[in-house]
N, C-alpha and C. Protein backbone atom coordinates (compact mmCIF):
# COMPACT_ATOMS: atom_id res chain seq x y z
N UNK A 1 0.85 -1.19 0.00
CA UNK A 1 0.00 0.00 0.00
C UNK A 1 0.88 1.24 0.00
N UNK A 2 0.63 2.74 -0.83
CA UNK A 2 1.47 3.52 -1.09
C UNK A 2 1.44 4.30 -0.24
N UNK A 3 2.29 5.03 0.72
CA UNK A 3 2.01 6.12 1.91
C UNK A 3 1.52 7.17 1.82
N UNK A 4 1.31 7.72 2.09
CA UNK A 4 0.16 8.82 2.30
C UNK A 4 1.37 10.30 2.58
N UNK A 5 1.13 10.97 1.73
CA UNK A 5 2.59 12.08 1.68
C UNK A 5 1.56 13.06 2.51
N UNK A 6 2.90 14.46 3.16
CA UNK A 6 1.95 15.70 4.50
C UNK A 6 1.01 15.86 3.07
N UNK A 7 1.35 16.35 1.53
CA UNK A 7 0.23 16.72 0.62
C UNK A 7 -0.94 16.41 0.59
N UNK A 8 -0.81 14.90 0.35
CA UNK A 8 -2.54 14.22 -0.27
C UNK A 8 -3.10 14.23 1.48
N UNK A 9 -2.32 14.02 2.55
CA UNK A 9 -3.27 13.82 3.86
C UNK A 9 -3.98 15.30 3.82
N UNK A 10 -3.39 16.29 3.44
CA UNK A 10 -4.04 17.77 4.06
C UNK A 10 -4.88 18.03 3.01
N UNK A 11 -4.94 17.22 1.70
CA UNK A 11 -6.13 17.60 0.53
C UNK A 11 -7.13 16.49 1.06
N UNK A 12 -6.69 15.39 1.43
CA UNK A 12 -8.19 14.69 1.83
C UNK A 12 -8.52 15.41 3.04
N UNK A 13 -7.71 16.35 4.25
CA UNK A 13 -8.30 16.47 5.15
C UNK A 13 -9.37 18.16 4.93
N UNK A 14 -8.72 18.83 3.73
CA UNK A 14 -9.86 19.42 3.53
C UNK A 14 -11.07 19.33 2.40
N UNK A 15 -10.86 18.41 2.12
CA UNK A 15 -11.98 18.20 1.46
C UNK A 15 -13.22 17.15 2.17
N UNK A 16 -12.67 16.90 3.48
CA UNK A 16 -13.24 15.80 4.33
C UNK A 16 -13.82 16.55 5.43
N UNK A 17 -13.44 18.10 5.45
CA UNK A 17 -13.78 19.06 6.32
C UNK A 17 -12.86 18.39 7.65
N UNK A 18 -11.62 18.27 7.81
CA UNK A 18 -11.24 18.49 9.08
C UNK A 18 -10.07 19.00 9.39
N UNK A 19 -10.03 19.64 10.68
CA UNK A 19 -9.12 20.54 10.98
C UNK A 19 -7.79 20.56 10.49
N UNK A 20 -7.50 22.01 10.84
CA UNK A 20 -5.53 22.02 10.05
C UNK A 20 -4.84 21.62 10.61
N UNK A 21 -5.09 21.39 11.99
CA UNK A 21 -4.31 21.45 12.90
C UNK A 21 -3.99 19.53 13.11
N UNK A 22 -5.09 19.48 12.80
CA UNK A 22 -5.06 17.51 12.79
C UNK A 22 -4.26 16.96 11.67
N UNK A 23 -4.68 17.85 10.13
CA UNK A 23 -3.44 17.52 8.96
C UNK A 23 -2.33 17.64 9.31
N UNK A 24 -2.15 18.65 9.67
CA UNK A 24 -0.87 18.85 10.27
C UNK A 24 0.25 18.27 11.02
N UNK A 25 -0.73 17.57 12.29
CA UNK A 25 -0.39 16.32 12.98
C UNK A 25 0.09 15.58 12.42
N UNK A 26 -0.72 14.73 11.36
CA UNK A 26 -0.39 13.77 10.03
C UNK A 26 0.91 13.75 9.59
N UNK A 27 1.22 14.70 9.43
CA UNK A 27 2.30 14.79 8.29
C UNK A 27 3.48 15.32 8.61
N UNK A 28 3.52 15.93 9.87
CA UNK A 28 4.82 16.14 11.03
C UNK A 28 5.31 15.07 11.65
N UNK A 29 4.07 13.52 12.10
CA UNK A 29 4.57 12.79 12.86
C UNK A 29 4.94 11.70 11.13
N UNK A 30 4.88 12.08 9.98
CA UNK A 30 5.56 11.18 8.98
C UNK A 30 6.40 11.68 8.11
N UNK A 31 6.88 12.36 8.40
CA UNK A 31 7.96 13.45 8.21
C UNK A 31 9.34 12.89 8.81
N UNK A 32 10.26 12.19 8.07
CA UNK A 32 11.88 12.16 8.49
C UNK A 32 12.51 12.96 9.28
N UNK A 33 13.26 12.58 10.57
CA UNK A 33 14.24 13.91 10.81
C UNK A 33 15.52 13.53 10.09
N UNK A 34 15.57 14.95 9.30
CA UNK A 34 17.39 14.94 8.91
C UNK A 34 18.46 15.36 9.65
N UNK A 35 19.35 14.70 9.87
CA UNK A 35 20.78 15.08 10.61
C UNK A 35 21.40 16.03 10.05
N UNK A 36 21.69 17.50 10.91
CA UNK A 36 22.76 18.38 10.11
C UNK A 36 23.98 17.59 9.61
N UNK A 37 24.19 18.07 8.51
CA UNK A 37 25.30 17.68 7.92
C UNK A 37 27.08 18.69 8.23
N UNK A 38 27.82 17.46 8.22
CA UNK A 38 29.06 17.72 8.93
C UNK A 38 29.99 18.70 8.55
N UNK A 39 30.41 20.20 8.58
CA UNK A 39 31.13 21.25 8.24
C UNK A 39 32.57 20.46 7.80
N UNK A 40 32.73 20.70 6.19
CA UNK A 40 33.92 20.26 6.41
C UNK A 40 35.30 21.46 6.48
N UNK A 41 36.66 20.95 6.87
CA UNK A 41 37.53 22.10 6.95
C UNK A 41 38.36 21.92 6.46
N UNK A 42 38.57 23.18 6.05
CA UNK A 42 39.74 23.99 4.70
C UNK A 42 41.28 23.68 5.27
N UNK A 43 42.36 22.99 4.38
CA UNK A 43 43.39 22.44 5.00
C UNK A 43 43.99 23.09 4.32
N UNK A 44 45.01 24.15 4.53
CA UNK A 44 46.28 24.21 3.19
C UNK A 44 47.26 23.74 3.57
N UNK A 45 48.10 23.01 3.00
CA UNK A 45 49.33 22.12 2.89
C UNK A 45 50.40 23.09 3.56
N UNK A 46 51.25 22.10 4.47
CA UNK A 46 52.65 22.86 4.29
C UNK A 46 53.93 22.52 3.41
N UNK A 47 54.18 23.43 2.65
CA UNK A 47 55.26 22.82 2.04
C UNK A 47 56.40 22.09 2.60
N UNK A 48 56.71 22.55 3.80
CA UNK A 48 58.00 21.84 4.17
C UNK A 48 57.81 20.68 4.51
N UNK A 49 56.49 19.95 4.94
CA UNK A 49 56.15 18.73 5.79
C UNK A 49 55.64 18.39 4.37
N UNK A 50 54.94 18.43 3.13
CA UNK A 50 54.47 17.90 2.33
C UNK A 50 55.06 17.47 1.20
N UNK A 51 55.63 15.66 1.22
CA UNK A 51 56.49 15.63 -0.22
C UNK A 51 56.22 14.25 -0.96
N UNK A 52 56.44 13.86 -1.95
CA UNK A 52 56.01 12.76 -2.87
C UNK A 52 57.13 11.49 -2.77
N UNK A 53 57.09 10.48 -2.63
CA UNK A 53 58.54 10.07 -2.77
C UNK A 53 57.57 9.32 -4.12
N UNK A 54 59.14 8.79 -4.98
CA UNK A 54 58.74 8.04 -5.86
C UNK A 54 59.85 6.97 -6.05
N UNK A 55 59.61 5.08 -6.66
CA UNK A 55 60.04 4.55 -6.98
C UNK A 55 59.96 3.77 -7.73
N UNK A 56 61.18 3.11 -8.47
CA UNK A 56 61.42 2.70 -9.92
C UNK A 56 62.79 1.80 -9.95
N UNK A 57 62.38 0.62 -10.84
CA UNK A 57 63.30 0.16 -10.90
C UNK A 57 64.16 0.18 -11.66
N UNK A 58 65.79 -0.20 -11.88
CA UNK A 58 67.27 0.32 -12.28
C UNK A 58 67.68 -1.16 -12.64
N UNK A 59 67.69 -1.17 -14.36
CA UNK A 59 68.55 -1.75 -14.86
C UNK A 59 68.19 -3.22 -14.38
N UNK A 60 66.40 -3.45 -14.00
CA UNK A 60 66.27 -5.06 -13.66
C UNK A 60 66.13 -5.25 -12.42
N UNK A 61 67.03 -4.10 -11.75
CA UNK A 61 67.74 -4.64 -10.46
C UNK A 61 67.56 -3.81 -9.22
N UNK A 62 67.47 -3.06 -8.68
CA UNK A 62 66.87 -2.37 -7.30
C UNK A 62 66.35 -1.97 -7.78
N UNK A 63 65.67 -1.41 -6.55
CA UNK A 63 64.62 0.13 -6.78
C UNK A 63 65.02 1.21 -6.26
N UNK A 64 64.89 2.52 -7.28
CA UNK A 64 65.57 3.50 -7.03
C UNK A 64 64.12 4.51 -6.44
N UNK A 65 64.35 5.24 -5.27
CA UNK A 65 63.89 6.85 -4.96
C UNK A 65 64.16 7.77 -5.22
N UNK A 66 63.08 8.71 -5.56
CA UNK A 66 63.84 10.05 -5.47
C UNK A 66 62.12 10.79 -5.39
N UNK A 67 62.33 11.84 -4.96
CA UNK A 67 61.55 13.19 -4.33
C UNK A 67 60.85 14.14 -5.10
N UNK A 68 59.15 14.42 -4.79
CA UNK A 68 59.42 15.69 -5.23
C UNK A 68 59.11 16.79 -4.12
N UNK A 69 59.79 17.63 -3.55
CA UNK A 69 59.33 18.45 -2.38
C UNK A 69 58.67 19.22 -2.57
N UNK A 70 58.64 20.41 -1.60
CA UNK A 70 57.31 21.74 -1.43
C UNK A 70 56.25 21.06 -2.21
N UNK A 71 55.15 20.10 -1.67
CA UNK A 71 53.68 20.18 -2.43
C UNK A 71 52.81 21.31 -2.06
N UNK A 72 52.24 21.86 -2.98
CA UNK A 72 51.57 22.64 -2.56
C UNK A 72 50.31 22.51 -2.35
N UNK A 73 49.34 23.16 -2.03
CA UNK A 73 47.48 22.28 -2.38
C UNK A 73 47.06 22.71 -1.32
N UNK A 74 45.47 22.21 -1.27
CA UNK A 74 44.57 22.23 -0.52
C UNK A 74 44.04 20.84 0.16
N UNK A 75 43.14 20.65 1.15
CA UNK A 75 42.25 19.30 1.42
C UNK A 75 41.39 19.91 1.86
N UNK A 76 40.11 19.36 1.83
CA UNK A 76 38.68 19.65 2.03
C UNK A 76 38.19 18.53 2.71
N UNK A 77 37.99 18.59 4.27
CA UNK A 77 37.82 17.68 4.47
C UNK A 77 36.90 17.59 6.40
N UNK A 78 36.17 16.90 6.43
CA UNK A 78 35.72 16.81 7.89
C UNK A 78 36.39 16.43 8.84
N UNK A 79 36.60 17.38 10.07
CA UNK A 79 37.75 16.74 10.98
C UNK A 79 36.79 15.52 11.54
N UNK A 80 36.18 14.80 11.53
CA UNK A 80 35.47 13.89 12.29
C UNK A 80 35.35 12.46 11.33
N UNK A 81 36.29 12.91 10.69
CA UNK A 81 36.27 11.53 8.88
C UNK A 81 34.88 11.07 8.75
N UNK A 82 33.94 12.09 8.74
CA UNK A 82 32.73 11.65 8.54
C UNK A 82 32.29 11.55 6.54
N UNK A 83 33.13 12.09 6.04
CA UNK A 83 33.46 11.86 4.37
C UNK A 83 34.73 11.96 4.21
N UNK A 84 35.16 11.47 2.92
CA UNK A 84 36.58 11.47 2.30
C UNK A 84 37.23 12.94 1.97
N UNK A 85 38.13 12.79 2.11
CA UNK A 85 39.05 14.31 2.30
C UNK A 85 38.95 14.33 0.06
N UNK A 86 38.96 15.27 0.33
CA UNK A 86 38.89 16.22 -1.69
C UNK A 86 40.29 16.95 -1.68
N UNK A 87 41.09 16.50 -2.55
CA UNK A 87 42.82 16.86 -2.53
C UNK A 87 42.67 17.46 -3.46
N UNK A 88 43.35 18.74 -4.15
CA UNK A 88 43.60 18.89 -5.23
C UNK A 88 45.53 19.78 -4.56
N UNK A 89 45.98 18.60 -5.12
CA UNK A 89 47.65 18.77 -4.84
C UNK A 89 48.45 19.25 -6.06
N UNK A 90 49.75 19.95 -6.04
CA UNK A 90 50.17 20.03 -6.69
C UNK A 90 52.01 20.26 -6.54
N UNK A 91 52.35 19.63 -7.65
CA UNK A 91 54.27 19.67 -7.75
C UNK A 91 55.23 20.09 -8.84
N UNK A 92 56.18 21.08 -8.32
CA UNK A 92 56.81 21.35 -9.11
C UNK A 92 57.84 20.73 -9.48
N UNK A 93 57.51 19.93 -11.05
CA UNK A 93 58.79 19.70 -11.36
C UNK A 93 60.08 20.40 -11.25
N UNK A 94 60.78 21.28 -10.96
CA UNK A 94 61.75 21.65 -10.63
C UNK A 94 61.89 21.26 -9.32
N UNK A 95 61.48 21.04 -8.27
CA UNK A 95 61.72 20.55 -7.03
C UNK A 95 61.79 19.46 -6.96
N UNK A 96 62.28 18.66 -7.97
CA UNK A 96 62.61 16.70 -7.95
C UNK A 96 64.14 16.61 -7.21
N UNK A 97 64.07 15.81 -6.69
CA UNK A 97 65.36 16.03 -5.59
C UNK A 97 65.66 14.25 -5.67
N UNK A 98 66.55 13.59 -6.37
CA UNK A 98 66.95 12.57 -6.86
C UNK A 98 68.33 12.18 -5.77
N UNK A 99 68.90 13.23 -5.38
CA UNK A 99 70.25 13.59 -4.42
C UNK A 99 71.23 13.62 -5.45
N UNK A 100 71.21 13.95 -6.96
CA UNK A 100 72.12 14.30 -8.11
C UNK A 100 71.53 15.03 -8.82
N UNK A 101 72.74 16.29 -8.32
CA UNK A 101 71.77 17.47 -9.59
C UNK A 101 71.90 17.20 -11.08
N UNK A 102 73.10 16.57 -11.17
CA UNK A 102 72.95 15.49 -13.01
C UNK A 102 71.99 14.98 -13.10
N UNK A 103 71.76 14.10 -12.37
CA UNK A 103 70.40 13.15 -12.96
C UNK A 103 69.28 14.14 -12.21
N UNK A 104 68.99 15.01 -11.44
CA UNK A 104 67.95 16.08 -11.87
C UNK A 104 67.73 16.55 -12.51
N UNK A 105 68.94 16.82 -13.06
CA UNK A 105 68.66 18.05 -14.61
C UNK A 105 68.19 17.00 -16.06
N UNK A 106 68.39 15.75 -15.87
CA UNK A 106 68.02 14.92 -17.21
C UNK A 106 66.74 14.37 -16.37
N UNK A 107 66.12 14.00 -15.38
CA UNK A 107 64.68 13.95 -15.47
C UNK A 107 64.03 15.33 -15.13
N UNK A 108 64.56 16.61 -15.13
CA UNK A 108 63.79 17.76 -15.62
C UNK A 108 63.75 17.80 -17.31
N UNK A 109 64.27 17.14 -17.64
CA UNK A 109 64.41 17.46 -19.73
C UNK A 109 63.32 16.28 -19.87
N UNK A 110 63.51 16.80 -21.24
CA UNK A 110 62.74 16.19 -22.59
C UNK A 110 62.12 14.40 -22.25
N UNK A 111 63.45 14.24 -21.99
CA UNK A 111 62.70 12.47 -21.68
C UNK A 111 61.97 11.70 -20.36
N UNK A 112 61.82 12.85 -19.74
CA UNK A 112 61.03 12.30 -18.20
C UNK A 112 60.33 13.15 -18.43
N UNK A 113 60.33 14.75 -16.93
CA UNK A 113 59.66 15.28 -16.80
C UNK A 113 58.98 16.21 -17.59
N UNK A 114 59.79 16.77 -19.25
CA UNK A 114 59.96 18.00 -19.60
C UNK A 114 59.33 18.89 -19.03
N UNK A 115 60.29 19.53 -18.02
CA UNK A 115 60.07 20.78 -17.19
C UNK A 115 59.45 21.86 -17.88
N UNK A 116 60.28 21.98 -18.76
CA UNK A 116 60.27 23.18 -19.33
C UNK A 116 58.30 23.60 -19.89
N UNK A 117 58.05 22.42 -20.58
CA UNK A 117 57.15 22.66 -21.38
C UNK A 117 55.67 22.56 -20.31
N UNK A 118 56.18 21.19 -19.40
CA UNK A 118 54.86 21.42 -18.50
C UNK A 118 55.92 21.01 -16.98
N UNK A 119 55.72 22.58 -16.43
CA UNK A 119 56.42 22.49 -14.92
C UNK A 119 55.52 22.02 -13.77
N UNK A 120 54.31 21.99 -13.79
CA UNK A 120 53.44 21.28 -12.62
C UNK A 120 53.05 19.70 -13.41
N UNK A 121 53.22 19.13 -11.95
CA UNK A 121 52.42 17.82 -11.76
C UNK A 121 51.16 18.17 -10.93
N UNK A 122 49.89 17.41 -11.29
CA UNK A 122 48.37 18.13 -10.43
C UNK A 122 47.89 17.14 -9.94
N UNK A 123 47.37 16.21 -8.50
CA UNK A 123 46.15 15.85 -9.05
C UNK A 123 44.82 16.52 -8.35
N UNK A 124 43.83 15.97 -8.70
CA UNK A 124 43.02 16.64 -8.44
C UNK A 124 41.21 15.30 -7.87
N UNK A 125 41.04 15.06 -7.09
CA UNK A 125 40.06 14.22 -6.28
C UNK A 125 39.13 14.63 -6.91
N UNK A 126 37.87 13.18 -7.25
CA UNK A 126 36.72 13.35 -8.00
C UNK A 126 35.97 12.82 -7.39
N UNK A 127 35.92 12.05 -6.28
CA UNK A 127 35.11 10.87 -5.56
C UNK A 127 36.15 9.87 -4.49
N UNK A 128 35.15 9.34 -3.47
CA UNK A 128 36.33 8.85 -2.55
C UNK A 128 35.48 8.37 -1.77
N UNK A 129 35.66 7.00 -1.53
CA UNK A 129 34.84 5.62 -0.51
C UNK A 129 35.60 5.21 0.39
N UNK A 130 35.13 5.04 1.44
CA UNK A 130 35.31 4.60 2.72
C UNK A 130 36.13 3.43 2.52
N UNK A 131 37.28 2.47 3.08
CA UNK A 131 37.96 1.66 2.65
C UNK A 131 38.15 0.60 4.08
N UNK A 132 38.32 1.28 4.81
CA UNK A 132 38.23 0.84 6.43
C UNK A 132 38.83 2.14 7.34
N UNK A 133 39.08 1.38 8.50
CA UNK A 133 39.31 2.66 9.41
C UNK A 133 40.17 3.61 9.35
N UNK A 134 39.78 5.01 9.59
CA UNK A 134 40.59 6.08 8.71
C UNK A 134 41.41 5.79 7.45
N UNK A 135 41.09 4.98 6.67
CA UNK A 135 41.59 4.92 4.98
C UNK A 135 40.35 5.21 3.94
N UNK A 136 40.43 5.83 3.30
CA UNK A 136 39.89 5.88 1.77
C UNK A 136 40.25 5.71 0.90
N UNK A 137 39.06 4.88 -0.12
CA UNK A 137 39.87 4.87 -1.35
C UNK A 137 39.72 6.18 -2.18
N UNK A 138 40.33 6.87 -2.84
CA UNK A 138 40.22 8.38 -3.51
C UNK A 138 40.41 8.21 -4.69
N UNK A 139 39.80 8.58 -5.63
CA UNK A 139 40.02 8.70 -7.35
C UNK A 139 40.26 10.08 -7.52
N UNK A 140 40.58 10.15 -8.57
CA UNK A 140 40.56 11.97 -9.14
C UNK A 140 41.91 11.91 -10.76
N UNK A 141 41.80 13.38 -10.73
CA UNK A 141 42.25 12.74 -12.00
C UNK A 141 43.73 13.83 -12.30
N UNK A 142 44.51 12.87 -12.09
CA UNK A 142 46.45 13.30 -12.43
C UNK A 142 46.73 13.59 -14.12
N UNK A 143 47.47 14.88 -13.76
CA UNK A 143 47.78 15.58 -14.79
C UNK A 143 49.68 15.29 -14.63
N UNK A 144 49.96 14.98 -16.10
CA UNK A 144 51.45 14.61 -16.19
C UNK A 144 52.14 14.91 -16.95
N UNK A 145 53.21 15.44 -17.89
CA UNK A 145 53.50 15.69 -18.60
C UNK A 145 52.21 16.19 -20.07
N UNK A 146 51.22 16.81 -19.26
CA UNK A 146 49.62 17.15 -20.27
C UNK A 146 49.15 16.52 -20.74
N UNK A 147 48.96 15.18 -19.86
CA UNK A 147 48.22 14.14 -20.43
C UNK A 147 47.16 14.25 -18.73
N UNK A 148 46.33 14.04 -18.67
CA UNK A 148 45.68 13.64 -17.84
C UNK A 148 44.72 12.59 -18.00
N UNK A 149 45.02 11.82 -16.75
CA UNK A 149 44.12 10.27 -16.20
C UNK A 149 43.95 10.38 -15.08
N UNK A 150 42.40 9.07 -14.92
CA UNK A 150 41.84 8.98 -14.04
C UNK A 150 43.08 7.89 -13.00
N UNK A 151 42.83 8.28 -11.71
CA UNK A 151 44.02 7.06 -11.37
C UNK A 151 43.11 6.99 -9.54
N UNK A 152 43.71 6.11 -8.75
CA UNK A 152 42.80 6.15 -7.94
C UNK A 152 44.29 5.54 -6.43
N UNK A 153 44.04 5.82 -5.56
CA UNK A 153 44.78 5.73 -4.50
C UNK A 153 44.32 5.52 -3.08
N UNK A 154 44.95 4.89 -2.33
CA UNK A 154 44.80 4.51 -0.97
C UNK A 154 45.30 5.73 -0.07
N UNK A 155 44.63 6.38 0.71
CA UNK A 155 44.67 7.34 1.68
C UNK A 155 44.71 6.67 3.14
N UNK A 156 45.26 7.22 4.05
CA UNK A 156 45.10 7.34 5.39
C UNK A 156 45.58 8.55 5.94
N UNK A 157 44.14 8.57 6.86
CA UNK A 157 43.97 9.71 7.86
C UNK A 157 45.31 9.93 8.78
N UNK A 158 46.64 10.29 8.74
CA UNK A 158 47.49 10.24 9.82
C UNK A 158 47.48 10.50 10.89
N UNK A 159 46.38 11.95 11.07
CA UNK A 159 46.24 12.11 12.14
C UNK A 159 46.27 13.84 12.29
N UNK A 160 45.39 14.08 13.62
CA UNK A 160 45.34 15.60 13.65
C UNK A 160 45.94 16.27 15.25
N UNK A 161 46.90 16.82 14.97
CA UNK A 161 47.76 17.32 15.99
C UNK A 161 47.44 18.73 16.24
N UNK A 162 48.42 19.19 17.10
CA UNK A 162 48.12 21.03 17.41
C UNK A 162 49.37 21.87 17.27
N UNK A 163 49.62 22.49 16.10
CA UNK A 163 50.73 23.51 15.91
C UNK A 163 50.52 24.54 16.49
N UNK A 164 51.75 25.78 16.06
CA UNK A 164 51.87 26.90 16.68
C UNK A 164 50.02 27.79 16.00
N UNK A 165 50.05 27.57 14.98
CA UNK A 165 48.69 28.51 14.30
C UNK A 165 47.24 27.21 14.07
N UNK A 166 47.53 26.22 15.19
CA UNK A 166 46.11 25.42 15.34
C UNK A 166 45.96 24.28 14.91
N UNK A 167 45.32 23.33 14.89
CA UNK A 167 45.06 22.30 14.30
C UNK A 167 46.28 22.08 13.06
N UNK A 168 46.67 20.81 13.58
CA UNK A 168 47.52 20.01 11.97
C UNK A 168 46.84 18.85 11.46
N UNK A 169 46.96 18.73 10.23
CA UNK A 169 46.39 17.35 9.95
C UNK A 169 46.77 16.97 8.94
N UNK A 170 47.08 15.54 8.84
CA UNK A 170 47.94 14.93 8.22
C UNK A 170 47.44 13.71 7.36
N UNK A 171 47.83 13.44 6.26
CA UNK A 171 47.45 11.86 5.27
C UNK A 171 48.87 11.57 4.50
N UNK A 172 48.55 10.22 4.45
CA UNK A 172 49.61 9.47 3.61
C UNK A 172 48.67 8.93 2.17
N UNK A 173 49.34 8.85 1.39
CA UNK A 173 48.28 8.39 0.56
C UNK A 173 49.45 7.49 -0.77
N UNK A 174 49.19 6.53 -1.12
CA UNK A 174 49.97 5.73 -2.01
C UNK A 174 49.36 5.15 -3.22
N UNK A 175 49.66 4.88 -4.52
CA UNK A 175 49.44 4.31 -5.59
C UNK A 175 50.16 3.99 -6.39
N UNK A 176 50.04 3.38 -7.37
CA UNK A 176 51.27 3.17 -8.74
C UNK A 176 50.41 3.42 -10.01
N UNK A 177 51.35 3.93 -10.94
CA UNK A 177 51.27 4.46 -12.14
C UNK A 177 52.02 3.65 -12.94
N UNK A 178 51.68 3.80 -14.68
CA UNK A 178 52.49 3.66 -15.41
C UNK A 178 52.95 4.38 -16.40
N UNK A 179 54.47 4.65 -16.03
CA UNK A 179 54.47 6.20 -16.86
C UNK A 179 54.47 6.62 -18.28
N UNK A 180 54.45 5.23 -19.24
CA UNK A 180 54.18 5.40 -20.87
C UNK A 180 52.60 5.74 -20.34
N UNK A 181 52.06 5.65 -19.29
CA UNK A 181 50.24 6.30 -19.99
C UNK A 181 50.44 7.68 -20.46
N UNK A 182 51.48 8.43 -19.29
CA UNK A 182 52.02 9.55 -19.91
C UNK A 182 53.10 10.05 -20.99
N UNK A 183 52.85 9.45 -21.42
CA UNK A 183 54.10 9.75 -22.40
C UNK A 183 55.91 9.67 -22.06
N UNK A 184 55.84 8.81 -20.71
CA UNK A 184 57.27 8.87 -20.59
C UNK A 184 58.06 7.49 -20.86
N UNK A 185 58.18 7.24 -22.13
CA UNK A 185 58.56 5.56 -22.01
C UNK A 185 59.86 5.36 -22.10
N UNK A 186 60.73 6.65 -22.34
CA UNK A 186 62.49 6.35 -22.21
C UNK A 186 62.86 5.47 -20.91
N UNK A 187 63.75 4.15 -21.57
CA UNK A 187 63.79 3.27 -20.86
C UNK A 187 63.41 2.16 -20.53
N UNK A 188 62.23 2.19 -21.41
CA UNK A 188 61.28 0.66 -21.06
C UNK A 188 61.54 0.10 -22.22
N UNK A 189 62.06 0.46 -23.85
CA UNK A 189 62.00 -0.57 -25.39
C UNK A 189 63.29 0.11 -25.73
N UNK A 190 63.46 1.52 -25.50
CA UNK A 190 64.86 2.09 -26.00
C UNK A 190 65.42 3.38 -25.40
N UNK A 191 66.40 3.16 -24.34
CA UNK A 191 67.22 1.61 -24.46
C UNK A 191 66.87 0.45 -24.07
N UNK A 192 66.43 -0.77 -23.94
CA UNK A 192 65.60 -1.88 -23.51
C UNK A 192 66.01 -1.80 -21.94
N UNK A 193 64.84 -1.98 -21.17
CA UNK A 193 64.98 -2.37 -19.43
C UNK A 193 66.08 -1.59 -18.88
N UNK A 194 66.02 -0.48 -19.25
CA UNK A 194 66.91 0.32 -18.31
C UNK A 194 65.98 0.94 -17.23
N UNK A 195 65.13 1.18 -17.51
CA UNK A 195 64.22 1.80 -16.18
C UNK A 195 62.66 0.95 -16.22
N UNK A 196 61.64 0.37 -15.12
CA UNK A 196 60.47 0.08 -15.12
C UNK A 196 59.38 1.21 -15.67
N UNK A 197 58.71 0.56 -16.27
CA UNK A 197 57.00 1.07 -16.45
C UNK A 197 56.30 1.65 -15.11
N UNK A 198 56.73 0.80 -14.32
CA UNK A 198 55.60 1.35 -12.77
C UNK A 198 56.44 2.10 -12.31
N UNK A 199 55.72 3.09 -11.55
CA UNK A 199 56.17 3.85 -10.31
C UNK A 199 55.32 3.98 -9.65
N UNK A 200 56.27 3.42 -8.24
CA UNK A 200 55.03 3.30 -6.82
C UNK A 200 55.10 4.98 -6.47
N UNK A 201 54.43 5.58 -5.65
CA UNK A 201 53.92 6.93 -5.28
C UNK A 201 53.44 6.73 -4.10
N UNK A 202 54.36 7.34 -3.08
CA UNK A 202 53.91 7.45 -1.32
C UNK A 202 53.61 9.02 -1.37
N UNK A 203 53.14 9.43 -0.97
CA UNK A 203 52.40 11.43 -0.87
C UNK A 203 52.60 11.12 0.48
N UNK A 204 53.12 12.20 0.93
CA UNK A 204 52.98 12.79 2.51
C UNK A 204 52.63 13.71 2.22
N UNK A 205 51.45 14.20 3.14
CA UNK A 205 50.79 15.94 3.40
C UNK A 205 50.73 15.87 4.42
N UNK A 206 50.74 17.20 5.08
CA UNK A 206 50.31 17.73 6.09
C UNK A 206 50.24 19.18 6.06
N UNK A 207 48.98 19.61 6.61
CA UNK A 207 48.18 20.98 6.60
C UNK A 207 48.08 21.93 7.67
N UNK A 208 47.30 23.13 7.75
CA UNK A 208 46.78 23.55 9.15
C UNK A 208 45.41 24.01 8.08
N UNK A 209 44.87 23.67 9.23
CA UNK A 209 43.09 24.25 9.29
C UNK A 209 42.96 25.68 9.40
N UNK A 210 42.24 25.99 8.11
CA UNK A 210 42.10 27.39 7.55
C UNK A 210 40.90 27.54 8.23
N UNK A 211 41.13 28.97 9.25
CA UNK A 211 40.00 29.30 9.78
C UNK A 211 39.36 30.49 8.96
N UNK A 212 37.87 30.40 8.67
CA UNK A 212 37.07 31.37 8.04
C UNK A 212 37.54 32.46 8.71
N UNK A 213 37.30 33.51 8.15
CA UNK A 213 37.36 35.20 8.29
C UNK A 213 35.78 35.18 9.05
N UNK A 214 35.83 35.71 10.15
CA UNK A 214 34.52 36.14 11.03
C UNK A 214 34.45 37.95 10.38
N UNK A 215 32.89 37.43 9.88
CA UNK A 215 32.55 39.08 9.20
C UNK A 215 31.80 39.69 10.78
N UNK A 216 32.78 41.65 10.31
CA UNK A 216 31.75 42.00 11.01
C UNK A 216 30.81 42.64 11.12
């Protein structure tokens, strides 16, 4: 049987001649309560605490790291992890920190990063599901050498501490890529297996909570 909405009860109740005050009744006690929904808060990154590591394998044989520092960005997010934090991060290729400014300066060129032509790495959060406790899974979509894809990553909540200017809060977040999606395949056919296809991606952030401007 179909329920009876506050509408059709208060048109049968006046056309049935009875009080407003009784429709009314009706349709207040079948009426949902909604829960305010949870304020979320404005995070901006610190550069010095916020950096990318990345790794890749060498010639078959280890795996090599190297850095990109100062991230810059935002998070949008509920201190109470009552929804998934909304990242839109970003890195300057010139801040790749390999611990050789030689081999910095050849993955700032032409065959890795080309700096020159596109100096930011972006990504940017499109959606993001609950995964288990304080982790999410996060999608959104990474911009790379001006190619952009959808790519999707494992987050955790690190945790929210108290700095000198208030609230800190912190995520780790990890995934792997493959970098011919972007156009970087030096290394994988020519010269053959000198460098892997994948690169794993650990993100460290950490923020302070942007407090609104009180108007007066």
């Amino acid at each position: 049987m179909r329920t009876l909405t506050a509408f059709t009860v208060f048109s049968l109740a006046g056309s049935l001649g009875l009080g407003l005050s009784a429709a009314t009744n009706i349709g207040a006690q079948s009426a949902p309560a909604v829960a305010p929904a949870t304020s979320a808060a404005s995070i901006k990154l610190d550069a010095v605490h916020s950096a990318a590591l990345f790794r890749i394998q060498h010639l078959g044989a280890g795996f090599f790291w190297g850095r990109l520092n100062a991230l810059d960005g935002t998070v949008v997010w509920p201190l109470d992890d009552s929804a998934a934090p909304k990242f839109d991060v970003t890195a300057k290729v010139a801040n790749i920190d390999s611990g050789s400014e030689k081999l910095d300066a050849n993955l700032q060129g032409p065959n890795f990063f080309s700096a020159k032509e596109f100096p930011e790495i972006r990504f940017v959060s499109t959606a993001g599901t609950r995964s288990g406790a304080q982790t999410w899974t996060v999608v959104g979509d990474l911009t790379l050498r001006g190619v952009t894809k959808s790519v999707s990553t494992e987050c955790l909540v690190a945790g929210i501490g108290k700095g000198p200017a208030g609230k800190k809060v912190g995520f780790e977040c990890t995934l792997t890529i493959k970098r011919s999606d972007f156009g970087m395949s030096w290394g994988i056919e020519k010269p053959p297996k000198v460098l892997g296809d994948e690169v794993r991606l650990i993100i460290a952030l950490e923020g302070d909570e942007v407090k609104a401007a009180v108007a007066e």
